[in-house]
Protein backbone atom coordinates (compact mmCIF):
# COMPACT_ATOMS: atom_id res chain seq x y z
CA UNK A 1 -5.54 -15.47 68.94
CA UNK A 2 -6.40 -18.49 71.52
CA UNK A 3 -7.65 -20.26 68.45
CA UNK A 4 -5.14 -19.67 65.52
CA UNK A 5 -2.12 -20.30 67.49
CA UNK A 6 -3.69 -23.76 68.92
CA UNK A 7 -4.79 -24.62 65.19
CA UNK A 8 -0.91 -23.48 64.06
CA UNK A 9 0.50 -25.65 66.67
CA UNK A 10 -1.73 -28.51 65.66
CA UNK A 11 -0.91 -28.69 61.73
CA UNK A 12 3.14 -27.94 62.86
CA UNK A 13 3.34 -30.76 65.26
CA UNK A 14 1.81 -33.83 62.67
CA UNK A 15 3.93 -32.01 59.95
CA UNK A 16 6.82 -32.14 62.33
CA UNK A 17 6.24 -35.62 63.18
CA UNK A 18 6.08 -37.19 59.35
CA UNK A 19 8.47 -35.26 58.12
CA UNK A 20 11.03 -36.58 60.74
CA UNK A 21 9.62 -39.98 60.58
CA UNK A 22 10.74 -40.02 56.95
CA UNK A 23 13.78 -37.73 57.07
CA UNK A 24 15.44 -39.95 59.69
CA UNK A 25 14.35 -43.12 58.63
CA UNK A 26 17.55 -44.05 56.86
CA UNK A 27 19.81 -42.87 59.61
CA UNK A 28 17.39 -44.85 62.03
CA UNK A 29 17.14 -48.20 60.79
CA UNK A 30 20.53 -48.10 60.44
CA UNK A 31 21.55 -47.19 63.71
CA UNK A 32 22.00 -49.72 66.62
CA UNK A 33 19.03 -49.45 68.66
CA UNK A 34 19.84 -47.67 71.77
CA UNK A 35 21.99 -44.94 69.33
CA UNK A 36 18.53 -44.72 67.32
CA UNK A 37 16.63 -43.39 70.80
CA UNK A 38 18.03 -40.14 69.24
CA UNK A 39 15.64 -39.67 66.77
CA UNK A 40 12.23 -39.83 68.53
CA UNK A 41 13.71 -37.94 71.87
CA UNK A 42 15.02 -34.99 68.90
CA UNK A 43 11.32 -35.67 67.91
CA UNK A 44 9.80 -35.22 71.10
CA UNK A 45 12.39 -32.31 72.13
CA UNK A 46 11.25 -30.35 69.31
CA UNK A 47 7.22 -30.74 69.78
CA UNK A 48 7.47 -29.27 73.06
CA UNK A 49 9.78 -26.32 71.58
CA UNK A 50 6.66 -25.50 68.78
CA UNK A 51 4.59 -25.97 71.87
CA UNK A 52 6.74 -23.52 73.45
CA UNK A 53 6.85 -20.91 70.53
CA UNK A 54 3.44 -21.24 68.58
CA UNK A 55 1.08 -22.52 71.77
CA UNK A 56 3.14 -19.81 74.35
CA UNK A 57 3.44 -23.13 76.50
CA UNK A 58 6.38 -23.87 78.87
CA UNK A 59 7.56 -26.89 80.53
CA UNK A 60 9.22 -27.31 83.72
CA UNK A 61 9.93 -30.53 84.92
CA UNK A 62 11.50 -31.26 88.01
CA UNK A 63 12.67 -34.23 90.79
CA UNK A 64 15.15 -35.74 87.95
CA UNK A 65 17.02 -36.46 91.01
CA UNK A 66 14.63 -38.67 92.32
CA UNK A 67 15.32 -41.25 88.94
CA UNK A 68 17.24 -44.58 90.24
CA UNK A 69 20.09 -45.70 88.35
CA UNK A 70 19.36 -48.70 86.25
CA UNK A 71 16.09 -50.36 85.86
CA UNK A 72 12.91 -48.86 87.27
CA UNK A 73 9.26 -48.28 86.46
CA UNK A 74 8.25 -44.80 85.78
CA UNK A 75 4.34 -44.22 86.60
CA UNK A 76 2.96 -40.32 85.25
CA UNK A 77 -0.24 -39.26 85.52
CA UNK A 78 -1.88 -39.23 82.57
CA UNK A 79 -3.96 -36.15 81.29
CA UNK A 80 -2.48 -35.20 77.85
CA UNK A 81 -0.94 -36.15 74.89
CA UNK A 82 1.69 -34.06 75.91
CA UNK A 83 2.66 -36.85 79.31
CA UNK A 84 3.46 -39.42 76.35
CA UNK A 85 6.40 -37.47 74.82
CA UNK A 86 8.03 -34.71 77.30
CA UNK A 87 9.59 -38.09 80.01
CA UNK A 88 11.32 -40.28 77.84
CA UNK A 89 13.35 -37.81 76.59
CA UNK A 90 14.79 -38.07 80.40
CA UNK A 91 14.99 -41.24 80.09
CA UNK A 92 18.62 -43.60 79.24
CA UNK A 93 16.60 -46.70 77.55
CA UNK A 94 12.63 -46.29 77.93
CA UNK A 95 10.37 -49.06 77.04
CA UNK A 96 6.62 -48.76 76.72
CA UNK A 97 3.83 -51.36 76.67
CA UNK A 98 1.52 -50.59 73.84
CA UNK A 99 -1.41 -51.80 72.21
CA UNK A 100 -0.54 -54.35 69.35
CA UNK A 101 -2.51 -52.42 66.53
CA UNK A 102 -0.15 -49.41 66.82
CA UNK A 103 2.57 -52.02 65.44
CA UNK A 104 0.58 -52.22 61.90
CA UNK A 105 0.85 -48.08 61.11
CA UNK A 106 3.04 -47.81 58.67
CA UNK A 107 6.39 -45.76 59.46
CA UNK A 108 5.33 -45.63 62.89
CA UNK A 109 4.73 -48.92 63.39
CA UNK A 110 8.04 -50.09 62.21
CA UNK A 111 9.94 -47.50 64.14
CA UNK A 112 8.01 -49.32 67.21
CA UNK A 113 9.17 -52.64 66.55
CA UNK A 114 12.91 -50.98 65.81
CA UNK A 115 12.41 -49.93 69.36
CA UNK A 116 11.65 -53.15 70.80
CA UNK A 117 8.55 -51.67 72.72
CA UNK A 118 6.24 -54.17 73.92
CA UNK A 119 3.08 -54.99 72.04
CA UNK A 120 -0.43 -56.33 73.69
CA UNK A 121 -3.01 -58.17 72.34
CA UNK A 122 -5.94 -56.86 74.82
CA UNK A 123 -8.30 -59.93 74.07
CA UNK A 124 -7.18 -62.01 76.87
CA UNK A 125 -6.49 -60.07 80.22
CA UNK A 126 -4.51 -62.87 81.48
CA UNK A 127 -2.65 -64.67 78.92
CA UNK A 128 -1.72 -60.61 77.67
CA UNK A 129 -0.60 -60.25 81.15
CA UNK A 130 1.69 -62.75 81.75
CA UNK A 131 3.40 -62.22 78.30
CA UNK A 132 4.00 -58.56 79.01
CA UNK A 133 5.67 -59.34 82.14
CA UNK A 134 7.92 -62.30 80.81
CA UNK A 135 8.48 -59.73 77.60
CA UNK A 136 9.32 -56.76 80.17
CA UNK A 137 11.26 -58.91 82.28
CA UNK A 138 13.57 -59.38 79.21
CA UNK A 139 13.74 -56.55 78.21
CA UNK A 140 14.65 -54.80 82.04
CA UNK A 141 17.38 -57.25 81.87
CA UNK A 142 19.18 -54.50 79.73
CA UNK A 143 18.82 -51.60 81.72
CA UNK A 144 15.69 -50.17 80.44
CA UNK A 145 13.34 -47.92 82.38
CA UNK A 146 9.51 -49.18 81.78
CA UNK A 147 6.92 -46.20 81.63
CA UNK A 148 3.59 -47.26 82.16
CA UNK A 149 0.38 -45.05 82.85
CA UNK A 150 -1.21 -46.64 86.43
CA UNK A 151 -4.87 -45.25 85.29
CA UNK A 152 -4.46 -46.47 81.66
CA UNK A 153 -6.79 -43.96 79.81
CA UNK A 154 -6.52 -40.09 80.17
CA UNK A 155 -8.35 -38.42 82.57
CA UNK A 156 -9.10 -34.81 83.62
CA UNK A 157 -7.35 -33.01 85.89
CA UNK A 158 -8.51 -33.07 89.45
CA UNK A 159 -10.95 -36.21 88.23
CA UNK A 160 -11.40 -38.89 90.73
CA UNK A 161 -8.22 -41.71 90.28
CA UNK A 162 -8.97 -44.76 88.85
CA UNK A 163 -5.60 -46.68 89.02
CA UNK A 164 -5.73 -50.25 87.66
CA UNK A 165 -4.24 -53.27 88.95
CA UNK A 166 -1.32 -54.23 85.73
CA UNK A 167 0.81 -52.02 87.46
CA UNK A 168 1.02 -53.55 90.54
CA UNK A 169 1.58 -57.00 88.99
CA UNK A 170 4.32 -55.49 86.85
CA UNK A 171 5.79 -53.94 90.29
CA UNK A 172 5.45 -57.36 92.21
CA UNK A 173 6.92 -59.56 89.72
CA UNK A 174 9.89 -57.26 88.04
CA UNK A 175 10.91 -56.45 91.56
CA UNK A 176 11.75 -52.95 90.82
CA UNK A 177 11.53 -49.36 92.10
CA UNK A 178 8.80 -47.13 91.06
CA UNK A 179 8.99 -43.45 90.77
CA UNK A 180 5.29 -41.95 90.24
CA UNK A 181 5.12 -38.40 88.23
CA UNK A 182 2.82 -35.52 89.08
CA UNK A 183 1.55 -32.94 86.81
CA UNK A 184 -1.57 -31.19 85.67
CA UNK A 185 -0.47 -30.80 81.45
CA UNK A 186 -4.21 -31.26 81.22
CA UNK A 187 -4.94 -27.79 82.25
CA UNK A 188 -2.48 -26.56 78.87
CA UNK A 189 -2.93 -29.42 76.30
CA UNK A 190 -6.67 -31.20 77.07
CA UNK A 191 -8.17 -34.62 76.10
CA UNK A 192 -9.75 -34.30 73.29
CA UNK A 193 -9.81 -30.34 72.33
CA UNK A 194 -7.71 -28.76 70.30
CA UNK A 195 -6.81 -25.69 72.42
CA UNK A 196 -3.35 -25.39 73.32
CA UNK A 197 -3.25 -22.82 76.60
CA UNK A 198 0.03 -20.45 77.26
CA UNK A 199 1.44 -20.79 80.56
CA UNK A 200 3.85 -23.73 82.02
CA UNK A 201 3.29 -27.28 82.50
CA UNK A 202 5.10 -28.32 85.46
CA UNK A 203 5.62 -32.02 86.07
CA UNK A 204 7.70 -33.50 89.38
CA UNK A 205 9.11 -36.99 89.23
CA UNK A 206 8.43 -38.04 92.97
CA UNK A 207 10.96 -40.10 95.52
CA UNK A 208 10.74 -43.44 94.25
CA UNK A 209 8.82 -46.11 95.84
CA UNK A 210 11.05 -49.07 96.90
CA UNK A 211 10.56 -52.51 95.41
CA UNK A 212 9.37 -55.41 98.16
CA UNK A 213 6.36 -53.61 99.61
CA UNK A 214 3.20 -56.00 99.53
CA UNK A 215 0.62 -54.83 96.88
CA UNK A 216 -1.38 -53.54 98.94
CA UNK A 217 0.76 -51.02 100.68
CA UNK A 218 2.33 -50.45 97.25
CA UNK A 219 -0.77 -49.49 95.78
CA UNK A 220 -1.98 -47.23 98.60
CA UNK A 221 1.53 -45.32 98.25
CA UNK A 222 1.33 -44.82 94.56
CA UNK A 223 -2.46 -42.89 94.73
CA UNK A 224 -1.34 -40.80 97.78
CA UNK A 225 1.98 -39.48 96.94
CA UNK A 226 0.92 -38.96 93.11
CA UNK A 227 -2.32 -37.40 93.95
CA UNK A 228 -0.65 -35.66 96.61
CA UNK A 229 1.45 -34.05 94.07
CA UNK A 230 -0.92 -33.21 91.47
CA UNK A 231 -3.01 -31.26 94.26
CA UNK A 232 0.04 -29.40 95.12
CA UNK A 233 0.42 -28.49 90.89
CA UNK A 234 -3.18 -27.90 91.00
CA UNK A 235 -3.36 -25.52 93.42
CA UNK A 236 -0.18 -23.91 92.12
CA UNK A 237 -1.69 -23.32 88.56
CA UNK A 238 -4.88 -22.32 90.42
CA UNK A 239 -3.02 -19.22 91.95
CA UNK A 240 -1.16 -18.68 88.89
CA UNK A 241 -2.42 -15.53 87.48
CA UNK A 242 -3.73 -16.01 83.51
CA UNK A 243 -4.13 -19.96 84.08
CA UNK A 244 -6.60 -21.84 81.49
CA UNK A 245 -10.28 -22.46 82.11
CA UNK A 246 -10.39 -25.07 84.82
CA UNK A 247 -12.58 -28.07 84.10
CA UNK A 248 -15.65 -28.96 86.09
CA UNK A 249 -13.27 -31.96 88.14
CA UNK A 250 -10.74 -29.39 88.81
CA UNK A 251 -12.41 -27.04 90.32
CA UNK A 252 -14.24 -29.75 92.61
CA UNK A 253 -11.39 -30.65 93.78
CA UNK A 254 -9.59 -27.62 94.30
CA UNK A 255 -13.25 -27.23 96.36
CA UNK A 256 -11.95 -30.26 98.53
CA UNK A 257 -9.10 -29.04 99.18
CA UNK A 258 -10.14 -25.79 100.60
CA UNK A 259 -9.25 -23.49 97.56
CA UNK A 260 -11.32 -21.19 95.78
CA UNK A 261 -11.21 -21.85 92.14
């Protein structure tokens, strides 16, 4: 049953996805831009609903409190595909920094540059880098709320962090509040598998981190309060009666932590 409703939710969700990329397109590319958000966060609000009914999968995301007015940077974990649609939904403006090749799919690809999301060319570190941040700069200037993953590629859950230094450039020169998110969605919806587990993903947008602390402080903040919270989620789907298989890194770390697995 594991198997047929995983491979069901797989073929709905990239039916899903083209079919609304071409049944909105004339609505969209009509719309002023921040109107035309409507489309992709209807998108994204319906995957998770076909998560919910064909995968048995819940989500339960918490802390919206914790979201500043205005500008900020928003910093989740990232584990899943699932982390890069169910926050900007929450979000009044989101902008993402992407890699420039995802700008040439057609369909999706235009509805990117409708967007205004920010592009990279990845073949020089720092020229790339100091265009994203005079691009993002701009484009904060409006009110947006920047999500960027601090690890860059997906990782398991309960793997060792491996945060990377853009985001604390992106924090020291946007001068801007960051509010790290905690979850373990890699336990339900896992890199590179197709199995889609029942149960509920819960996700917690932390306190936000102030702007103005050095880098060094801000970085040592970021790891221990959103590690700090994805042990707590860890431990929490650990207990959880009928939780997925844990991976190798999860249970080691539930091990450091004191819990049996």
């Amino acid at each position: 049953m594991l198997v047929i409703r995983s491979l069901l939710f797989n073929a709905v969700f990239y039916v899903n996805l083209i079919a609304q990329m071409i049944l909105w397109a004339p609505l969209f590319f009509l719309m002023p831009r921040k109107q035309a958000w409507f489309v992709p966060k209807f998108w994204a609000r319906s995957s998770l609903w076909l998560h919910h009914r064909l995968a048995g999968t819940k989500n339960e995301i918490t802390g919206l409190e914790n979201l500043p007015d205005g500008s900020f940077i928003l910093a989740p974990k990232h584990q899943s595909f699932w982390d890069a649609i169910a926050f900007f939904p929450c979000l009044r403006d989101p902008l993402y920094i992407l890699k420039r090749e995802l700008t040439w799919i057609p369909f999706f690809g235009w509805y990117i540059l409708k967007m205004r999301l920010i592009p990279v060319d990845r073949g020089s570190r720092s020229r790339a880098l100091k265009k994203v941040v005079a691009d993002t700069r701009r484009e904060m200037a409006e009110d947006r709320q920047l999500i960027i993953y601090p690890e860059g590629t997906r990782r398991a859950p309960g793997d060792e962090p491996l945060y990377k230094y853009g985001i604390v450039e992106l924090y020291a020169q946007l001068g801007m509040p960051v509010v790290p998110v905690a979850h373990v969605a890699g336990l339900f919806w896992p890199r590179r598998k197709f199995l889609r587990y029942p149960g509920t993903i819960k996700a917690r947008f932390l306190p936000p981190i102030p702007a103005g602390l050095d880098k060094e402080e801000f970085m040592r903040r970021l790891i221990a309060e959103t590690e700090a919270g994805c042990d707590a989620l860890l431990i929490d789907a650990a207990r959880t009666p009928g939780h997925p298989p844990l991976p190798p890194t999860a249970v080691k770390r539930l091990a450091e932590l004191g819990v049996s697995a």
